[in-house]
N, C-alpha and C. Protein backbone atom coordinates (compact mmCIF):
# COMPACT_ATOMS: atom_id res chain seq x y z
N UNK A 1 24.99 -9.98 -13.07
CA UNK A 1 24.13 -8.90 -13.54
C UNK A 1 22.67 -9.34 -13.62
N UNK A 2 22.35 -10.62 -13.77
CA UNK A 2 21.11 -11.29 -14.04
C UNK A 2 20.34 -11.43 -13.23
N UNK A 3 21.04 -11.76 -11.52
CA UNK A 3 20.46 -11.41 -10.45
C UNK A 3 20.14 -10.09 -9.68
N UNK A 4 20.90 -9.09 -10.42
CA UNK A 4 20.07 -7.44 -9.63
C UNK A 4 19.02 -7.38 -10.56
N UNK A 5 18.71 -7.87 -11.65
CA UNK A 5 17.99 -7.30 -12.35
C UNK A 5 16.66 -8.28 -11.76
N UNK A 6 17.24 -9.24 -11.87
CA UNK A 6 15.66 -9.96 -10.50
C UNK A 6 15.26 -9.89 -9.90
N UNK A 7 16.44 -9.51 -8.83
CA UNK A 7 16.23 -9.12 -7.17
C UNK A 7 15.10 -7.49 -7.87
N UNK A 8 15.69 -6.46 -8.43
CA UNK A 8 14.63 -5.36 -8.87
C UNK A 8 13.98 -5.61 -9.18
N UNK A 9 13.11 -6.29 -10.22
CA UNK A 9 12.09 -7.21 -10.90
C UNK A 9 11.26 -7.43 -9.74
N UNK A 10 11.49 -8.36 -8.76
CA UNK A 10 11.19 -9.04 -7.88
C UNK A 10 10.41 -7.74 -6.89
N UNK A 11 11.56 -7.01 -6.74
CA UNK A 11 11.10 -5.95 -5.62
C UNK A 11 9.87 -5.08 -5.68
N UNK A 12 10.14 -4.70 -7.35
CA UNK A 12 8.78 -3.67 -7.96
C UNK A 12 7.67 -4.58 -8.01
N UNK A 13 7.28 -6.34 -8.43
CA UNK A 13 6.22 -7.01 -7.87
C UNK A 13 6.01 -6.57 -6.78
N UNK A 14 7.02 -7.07 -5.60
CA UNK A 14 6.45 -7.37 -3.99
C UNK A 14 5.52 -6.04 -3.72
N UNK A 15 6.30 -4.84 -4.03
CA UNK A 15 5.83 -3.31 -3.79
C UNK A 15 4.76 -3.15 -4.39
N UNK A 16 4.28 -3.47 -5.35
CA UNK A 16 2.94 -2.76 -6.02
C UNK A 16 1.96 -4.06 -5.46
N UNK A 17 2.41 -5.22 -5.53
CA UNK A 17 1.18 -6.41 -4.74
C UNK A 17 0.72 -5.90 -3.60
N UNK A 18 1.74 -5.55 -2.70
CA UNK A 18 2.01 -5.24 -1.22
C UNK A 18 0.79 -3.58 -1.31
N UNK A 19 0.71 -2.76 -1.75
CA UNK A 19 0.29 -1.31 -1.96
C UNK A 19 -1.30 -2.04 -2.44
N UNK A 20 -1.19 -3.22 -3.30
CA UNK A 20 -2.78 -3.37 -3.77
C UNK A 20 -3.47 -4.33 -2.52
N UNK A 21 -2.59 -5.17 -1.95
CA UNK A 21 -3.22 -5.62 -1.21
C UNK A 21 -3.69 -4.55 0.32
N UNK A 22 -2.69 -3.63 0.39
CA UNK A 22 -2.99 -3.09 2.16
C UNK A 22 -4.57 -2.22 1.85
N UNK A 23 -4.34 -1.62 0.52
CA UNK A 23 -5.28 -0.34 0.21
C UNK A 23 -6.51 -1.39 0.21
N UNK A 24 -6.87 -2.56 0.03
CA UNK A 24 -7.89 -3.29 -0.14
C UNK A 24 -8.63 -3.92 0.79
N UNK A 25 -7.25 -3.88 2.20
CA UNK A 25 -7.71 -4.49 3.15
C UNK A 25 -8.07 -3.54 4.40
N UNK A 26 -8.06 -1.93 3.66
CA UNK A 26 -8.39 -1.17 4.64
C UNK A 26 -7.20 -0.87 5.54
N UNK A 27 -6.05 -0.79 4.84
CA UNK A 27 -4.54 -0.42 5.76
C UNK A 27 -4.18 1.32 5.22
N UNK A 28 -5.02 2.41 4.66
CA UNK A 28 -4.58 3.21 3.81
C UNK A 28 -4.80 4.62 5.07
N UNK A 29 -3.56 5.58 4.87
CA UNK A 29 -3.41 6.25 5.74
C UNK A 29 -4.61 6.99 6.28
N UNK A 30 -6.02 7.46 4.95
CA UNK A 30 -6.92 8.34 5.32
C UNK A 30 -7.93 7.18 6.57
N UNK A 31 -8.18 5.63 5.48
CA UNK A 31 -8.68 4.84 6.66
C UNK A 31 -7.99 5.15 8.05
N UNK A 32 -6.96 4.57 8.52
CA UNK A 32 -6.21 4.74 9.19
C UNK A 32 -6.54 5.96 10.65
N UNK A 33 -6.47 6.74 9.59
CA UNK A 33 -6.21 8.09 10.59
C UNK A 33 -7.59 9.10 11.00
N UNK A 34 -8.73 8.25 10.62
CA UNK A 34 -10.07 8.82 10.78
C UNK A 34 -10.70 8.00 11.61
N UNK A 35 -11.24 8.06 12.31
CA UNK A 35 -12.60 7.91 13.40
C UNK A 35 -14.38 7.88 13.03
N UNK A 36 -15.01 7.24 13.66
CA UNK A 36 -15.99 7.85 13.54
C UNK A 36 -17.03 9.14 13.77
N UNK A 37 -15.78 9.91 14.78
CA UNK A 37 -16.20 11.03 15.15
C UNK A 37 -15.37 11.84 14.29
N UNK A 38 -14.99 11.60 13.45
CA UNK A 38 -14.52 12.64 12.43
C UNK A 38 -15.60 13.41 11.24
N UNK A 39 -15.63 14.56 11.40
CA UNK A 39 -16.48 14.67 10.62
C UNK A 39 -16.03 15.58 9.52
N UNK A 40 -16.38 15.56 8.41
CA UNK A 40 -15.81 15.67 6.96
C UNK A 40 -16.95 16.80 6.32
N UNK A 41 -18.13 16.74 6.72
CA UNK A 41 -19.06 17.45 5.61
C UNK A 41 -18.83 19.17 6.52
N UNK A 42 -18.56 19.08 7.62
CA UNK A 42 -18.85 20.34 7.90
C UNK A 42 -17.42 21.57 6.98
């Protein structure tokens, strides 16, 4: 029982490190999926 509760433990770290690191390094879907010919103000 001591080990699912780690392995979960473990998992919810990897996932929220993993989510702070991509969004930081410029991996986030709006980066991603925009251009510089995208234009937003019009």
């Amino acid at each position: 029982m001591r080990e699912i509760v780690l392995a979960f433990g473990a998992m919810a770290v990897i996932s929220v490190g993993a989510s702070f690191v991509l969004n930081e390094a410029g991996f986030t879907a709006a980066e991603q999926g925009s251009g510089p010919a995208v234009r937003l103000d019009d």
